[in-house]
Structure formats: C-alpha cells, structure tokens
N, C-alpha and C. Protein backbone atom coordinates (compact mmCIF):
# COMPACT_ATOMS: atom_id res chain seq x y z
N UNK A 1 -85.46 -7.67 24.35
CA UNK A 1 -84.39 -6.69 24.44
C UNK A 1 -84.27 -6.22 25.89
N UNK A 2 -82.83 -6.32 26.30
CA UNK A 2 -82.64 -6.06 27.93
C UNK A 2 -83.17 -4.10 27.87
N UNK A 3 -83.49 -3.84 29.31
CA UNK A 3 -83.51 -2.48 29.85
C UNK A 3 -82.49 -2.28 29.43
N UNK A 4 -82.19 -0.78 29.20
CA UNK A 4 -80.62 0.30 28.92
C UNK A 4 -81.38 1.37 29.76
N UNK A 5 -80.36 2.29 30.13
CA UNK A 5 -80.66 3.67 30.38
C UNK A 5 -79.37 4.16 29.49
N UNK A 6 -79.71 4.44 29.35
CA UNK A 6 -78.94 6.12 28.29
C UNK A 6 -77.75 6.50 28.65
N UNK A 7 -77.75 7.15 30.15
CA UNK A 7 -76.91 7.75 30.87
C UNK A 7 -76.56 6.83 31.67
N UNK A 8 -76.29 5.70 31.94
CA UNK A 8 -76.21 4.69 32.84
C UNK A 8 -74.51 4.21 32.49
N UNK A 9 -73.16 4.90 33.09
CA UNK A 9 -72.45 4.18 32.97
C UNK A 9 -71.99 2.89 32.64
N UNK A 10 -72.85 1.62 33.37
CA UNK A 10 -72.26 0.48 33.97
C UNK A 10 -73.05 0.21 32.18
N UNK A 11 -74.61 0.89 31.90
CA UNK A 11 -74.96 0.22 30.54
C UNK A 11 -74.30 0.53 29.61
N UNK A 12 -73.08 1.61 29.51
CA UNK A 12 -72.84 2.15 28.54
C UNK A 12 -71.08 0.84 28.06
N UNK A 13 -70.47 0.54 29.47
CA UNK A 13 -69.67 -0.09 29.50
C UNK A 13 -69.91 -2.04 28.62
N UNK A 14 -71.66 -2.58 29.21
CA UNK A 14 -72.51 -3.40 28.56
C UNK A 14 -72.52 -3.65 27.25
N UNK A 15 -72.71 -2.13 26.82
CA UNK A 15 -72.82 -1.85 25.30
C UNK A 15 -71.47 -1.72 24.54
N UNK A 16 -70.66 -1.74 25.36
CA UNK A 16 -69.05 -1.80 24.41
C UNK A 16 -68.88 -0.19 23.96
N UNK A 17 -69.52 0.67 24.69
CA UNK A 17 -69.33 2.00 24.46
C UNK A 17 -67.78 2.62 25.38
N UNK A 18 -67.89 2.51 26.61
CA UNK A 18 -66.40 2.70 27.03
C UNK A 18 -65.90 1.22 27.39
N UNK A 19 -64.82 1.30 26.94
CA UNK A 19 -63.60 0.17 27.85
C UNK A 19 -63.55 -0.55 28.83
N UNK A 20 -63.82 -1.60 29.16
CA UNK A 20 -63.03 -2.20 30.29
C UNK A 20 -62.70 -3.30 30.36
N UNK A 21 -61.93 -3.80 31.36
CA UNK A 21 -60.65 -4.63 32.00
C UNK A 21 -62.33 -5.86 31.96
N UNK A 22 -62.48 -6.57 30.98
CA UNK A 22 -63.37 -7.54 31.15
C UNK A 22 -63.13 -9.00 31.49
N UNK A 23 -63.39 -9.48 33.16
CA UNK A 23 -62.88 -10.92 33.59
C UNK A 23 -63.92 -12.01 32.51
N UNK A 24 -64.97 -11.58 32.50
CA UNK A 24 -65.90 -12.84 31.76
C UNK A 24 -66.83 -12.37 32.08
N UNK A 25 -67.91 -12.75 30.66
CA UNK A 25 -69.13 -12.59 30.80
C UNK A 25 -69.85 -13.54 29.89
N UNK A 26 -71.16 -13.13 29.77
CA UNK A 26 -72.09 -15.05 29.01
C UNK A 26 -73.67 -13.73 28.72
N UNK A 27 -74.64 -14.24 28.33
CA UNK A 27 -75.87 -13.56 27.68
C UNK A 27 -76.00 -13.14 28.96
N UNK A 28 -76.47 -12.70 30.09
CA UNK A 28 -76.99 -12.44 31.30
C UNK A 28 -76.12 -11.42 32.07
N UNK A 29 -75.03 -11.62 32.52
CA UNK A 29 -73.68 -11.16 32.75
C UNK A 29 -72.58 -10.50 32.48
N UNK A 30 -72.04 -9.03 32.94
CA UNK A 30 -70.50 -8.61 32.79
C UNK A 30 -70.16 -8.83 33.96
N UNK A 31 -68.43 -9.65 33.71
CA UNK A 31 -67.95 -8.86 34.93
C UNK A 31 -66.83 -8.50 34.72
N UNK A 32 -65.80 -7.04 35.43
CA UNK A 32 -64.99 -6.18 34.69
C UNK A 32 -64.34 -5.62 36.00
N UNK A 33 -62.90 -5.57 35.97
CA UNK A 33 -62.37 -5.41 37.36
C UNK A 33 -62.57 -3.52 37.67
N UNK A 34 -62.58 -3.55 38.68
CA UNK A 34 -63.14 -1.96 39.39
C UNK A 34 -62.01 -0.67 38.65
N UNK A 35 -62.17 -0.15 38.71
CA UNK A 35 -60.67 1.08 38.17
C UNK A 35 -60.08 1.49 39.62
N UNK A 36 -61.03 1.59 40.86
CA UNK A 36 -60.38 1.92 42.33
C UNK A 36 -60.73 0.60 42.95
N UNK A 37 -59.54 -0.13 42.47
CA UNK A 37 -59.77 -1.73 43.87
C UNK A 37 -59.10 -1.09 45.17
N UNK A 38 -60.20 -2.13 46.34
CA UNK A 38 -60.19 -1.76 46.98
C UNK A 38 -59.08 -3.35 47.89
N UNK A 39 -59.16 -4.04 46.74
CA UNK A 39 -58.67 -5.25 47.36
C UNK A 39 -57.31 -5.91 45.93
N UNK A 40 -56.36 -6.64 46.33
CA UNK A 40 -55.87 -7.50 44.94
C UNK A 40 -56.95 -7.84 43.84
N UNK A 41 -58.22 -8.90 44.04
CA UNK A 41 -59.32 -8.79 43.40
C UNK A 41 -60.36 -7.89 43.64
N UNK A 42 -60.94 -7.13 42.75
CA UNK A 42 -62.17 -6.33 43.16
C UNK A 42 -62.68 -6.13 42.13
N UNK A 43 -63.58 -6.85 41.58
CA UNK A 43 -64.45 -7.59 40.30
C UNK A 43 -65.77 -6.62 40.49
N UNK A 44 -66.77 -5.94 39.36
CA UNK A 44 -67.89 -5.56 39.72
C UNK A 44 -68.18 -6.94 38.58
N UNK A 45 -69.88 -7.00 39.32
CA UNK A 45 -69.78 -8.37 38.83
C UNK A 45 -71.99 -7.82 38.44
N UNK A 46 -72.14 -7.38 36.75
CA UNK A 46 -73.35 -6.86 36.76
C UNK A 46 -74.62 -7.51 35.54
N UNK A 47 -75.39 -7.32 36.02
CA UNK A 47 -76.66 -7.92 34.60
C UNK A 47 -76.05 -6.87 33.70
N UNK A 48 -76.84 -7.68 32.51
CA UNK A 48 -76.76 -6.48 31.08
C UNK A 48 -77.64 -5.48 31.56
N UNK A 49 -78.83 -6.16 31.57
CA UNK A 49 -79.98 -5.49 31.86
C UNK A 49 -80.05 -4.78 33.24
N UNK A 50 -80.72 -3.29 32.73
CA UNK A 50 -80.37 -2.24 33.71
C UNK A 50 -81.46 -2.52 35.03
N UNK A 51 -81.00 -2.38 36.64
CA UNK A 51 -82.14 -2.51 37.48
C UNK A 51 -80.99 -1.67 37.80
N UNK A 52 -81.60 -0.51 39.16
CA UNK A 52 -80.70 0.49 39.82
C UNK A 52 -80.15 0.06 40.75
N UNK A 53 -80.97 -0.60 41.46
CA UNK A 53 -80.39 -1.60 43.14
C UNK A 53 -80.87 -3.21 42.78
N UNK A 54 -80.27 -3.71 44.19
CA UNK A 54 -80.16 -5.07 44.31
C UNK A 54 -81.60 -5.59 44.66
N UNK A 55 -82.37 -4.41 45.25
CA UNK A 55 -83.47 -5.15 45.77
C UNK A 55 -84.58 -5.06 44.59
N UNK A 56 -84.13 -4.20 43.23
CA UNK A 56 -85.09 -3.46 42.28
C UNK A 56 -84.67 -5.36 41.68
N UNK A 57 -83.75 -5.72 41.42
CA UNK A 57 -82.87 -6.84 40.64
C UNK A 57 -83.63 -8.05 41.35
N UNK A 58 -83.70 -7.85 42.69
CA UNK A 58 -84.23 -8.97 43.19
C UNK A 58 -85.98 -9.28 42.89
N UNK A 59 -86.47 -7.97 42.79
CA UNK A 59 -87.73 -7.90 42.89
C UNK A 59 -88.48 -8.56 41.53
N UNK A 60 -87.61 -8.24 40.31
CA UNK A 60 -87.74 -8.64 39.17
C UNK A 60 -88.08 -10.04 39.02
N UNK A 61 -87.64 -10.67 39.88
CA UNK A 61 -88.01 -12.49 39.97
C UNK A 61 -87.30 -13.06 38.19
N UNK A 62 -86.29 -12.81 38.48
CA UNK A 62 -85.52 -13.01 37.10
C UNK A 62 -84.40 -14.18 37.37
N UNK A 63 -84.11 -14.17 38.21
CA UNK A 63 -82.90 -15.01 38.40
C UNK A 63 -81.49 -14.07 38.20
N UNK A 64 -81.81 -12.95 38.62
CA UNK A 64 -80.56 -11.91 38.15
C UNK A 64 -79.53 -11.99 39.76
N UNK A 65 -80.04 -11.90 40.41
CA UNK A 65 -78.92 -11.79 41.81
C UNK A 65 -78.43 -13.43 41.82
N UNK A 66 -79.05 -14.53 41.40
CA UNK A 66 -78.47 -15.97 41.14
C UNK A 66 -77.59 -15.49 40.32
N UNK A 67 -77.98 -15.02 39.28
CA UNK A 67 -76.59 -14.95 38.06
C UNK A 67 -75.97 -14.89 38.78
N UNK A 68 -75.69 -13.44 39.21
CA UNK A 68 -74.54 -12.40 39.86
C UNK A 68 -73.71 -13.57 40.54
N UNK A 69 -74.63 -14.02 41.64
CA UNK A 69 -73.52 -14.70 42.34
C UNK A 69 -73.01 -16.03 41.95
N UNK A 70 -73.45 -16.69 40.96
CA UNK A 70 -72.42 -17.92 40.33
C UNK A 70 -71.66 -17.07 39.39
N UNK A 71 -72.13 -16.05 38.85
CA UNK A 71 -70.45 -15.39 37.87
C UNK A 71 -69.40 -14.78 38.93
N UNK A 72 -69.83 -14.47 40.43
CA UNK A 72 -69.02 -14.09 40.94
C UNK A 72 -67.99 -15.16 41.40
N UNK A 73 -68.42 -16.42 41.97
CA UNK A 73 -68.42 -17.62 42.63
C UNK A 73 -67.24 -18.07 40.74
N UNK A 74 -67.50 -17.87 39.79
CA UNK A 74 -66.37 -17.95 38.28
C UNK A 74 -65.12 -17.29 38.55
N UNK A 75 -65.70 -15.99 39.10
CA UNK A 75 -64.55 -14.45 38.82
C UNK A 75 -63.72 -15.26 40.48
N UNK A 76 -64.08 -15.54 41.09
CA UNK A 76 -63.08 -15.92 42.07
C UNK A 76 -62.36 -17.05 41.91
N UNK A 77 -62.85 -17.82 41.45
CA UNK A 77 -61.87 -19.07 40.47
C UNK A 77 -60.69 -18.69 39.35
N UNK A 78 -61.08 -17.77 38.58
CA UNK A 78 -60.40 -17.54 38.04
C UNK A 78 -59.40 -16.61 38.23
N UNK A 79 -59.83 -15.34 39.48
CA UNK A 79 -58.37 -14.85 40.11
C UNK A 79 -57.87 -15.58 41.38
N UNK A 80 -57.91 -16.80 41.07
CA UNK A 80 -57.53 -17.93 42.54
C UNK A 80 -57.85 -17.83 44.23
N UNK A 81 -58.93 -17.08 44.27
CA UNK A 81 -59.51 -16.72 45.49
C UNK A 81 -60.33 -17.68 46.01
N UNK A 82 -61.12 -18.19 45.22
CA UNK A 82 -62.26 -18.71 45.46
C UNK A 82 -61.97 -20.17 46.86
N UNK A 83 -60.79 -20.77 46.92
CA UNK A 83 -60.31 -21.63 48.03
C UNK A 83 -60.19 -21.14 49.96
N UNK A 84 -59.57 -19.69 49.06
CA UNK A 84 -59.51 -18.96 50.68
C UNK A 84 -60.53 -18.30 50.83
N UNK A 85 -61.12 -17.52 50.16
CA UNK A 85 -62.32 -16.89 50.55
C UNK A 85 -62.73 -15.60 50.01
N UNK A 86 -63.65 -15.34 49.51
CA UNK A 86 -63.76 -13.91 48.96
C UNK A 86 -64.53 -13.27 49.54
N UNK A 87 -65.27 -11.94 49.31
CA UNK A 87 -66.39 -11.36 49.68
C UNK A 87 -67.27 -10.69 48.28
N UNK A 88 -68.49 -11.25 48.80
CA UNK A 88 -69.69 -10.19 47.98
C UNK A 88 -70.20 -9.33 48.10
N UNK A 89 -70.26 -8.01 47.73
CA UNK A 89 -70.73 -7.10 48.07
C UNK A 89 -71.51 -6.29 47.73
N UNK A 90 -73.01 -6.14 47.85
CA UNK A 90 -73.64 -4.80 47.04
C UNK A 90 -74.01 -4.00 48.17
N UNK A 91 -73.86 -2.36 47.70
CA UNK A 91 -74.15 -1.45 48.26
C UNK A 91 -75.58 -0.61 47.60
N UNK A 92 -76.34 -0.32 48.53
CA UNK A 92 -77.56 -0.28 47.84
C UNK A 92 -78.24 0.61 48.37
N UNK A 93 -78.03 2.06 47.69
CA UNK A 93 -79.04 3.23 47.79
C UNK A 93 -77.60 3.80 48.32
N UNK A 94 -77.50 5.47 48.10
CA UNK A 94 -76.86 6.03 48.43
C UNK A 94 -76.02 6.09 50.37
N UNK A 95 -76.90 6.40 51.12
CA UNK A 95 -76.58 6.11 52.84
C UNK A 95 -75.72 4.66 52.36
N UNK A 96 -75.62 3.55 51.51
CA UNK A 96 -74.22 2.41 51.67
C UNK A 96 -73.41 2.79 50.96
N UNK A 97 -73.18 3.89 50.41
CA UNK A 97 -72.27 4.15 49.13
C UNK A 97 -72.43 3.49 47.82
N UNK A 98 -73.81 3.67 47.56
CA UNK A 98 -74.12 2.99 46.17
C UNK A 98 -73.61 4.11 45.10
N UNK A 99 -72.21 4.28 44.31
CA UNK A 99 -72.31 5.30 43.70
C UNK A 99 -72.76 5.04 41.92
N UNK A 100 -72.96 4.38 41.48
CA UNK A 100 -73.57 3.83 40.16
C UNK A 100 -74.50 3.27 40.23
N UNK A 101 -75.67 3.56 39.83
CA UNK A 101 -77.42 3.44 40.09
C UNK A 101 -77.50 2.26 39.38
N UNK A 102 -76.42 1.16 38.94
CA UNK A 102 -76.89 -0.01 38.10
C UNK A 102 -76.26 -1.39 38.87
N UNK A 103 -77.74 -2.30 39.41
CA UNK A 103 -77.06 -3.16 40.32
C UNK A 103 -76.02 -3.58 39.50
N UNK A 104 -74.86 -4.41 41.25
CA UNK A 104 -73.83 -4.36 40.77
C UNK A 104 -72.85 -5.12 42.27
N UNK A 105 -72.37 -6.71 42.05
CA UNK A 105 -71.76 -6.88 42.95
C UNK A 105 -69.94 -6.45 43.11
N UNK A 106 -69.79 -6.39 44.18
CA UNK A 106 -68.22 -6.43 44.25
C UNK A 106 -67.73 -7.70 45.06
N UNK A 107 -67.02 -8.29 44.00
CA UNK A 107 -66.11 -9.80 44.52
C UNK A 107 -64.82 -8.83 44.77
N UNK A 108 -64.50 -8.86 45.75
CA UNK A 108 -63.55 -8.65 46.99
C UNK A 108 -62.38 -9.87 47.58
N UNK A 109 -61.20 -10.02 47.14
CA UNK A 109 -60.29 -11.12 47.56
C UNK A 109 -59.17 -10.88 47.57
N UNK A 110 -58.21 -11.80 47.88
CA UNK A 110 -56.81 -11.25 47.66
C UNK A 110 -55.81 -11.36 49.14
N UNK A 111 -56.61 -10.58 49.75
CA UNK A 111 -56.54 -10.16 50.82
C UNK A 111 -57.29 -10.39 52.20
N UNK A 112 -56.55 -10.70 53.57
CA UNK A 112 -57.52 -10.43 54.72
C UNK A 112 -58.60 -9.65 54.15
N UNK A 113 -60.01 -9.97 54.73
CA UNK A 113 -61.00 -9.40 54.26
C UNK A 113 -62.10 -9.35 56.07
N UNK A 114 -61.22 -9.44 57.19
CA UNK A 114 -62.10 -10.21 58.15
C UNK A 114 -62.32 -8.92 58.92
N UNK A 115 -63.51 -9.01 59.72
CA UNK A 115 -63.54 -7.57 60.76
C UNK A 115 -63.74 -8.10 62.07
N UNK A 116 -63.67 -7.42 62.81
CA UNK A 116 -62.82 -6.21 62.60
C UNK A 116 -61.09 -6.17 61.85
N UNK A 117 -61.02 -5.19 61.20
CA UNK A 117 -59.10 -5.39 60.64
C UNK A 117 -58.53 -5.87 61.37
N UNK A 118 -57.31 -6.26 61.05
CA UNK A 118 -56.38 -6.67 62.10
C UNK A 118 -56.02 -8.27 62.53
C-alpha cells in the first residue's frame, strides 16, 4: 500500500477525493493539468505515493523520478510538444516555490520557454 498523508492535497486528488483535469496516469503515476498554467501546457506530473520533495522521491531508490519523467516525456506527446521542446520542472523546498509538499513535476510547453525571455 502506497504512503498517503491525510492532509496532502496532491494525495487527496490520487485518491479521487477532489477533481481533476486528468492527462494520464498507469499504477505509479498521475498526471493532471495545473489550475494556474503558467504555459499553453502545464502538466503536474506526480507518484501516487506520497514523498514531500524530489530529493525525499529520489532518495527512496524507487524508480519514482524515472517514472515522473517518462510520464512526462507521454504528457508532452500527447499535448504535441514533445517535437519542439518542453520543460521539466520541480521546485523543491519552499526558498524555490515548492507550494504543495508532494513531489511533483511541471511539464511546461506550448510556448517560448528560453532565458533569458525574449
């Protein structure tokens, strides 16, 4: 049985408790488009199973940040990004703007994505 936390948004969304806009998911995997995109695509792309950060996910020696990024490497195929280019993104610990304590990538596309803007 995967980790849950209780109070854990992203688990509660896992559990089919609130709603969402779901691109695809498989036993290991959600992924469910953002409610504030920041881009045309902006996919959070998360384990079932609860870890808070990327490095807690990594540490696990699970194969969970592999998931992440071949379901993300899916979610960009399937909103036609994946040719021009997308971005991955985790933010991790509050100082990056981690605001949901349950790792969690953002596939980013659509759009110029290059820096500096412009």
């Amino acid at each position: 049985m995967a980790q849950r936390d209780a109070d854990c948004l992203f688990c509660k969304i896992v559990a089919g408790e609130i709603p969402a806009d779901i691109v695809t998911k498989d036993d290991e995997i959600v992924a469910f488009r953002d409610i504030n995109p920041q881009a045309p695509t902006h996919v959070l792309v998360i384990p079932r199973e609860h870890f808070p950060t990327a490095a807690a996910a990594g540490s696990a020696d699970r194969g969970l940040m592999d998931a992440i990024a071949r379901v993300a490497g899916e979610v960009a195929r399937i909103d036609g990004v994946a040719d021009d280019g997308y971005r991955l993104v985790f933010n991790t610990g509050p100082a990056a703007g981690q605001e949901v304590f349950h790792v969690h990538g953002h596939v980013l596309g659509g759009r110029s994505l290059t820096w500096p803007p412009g």
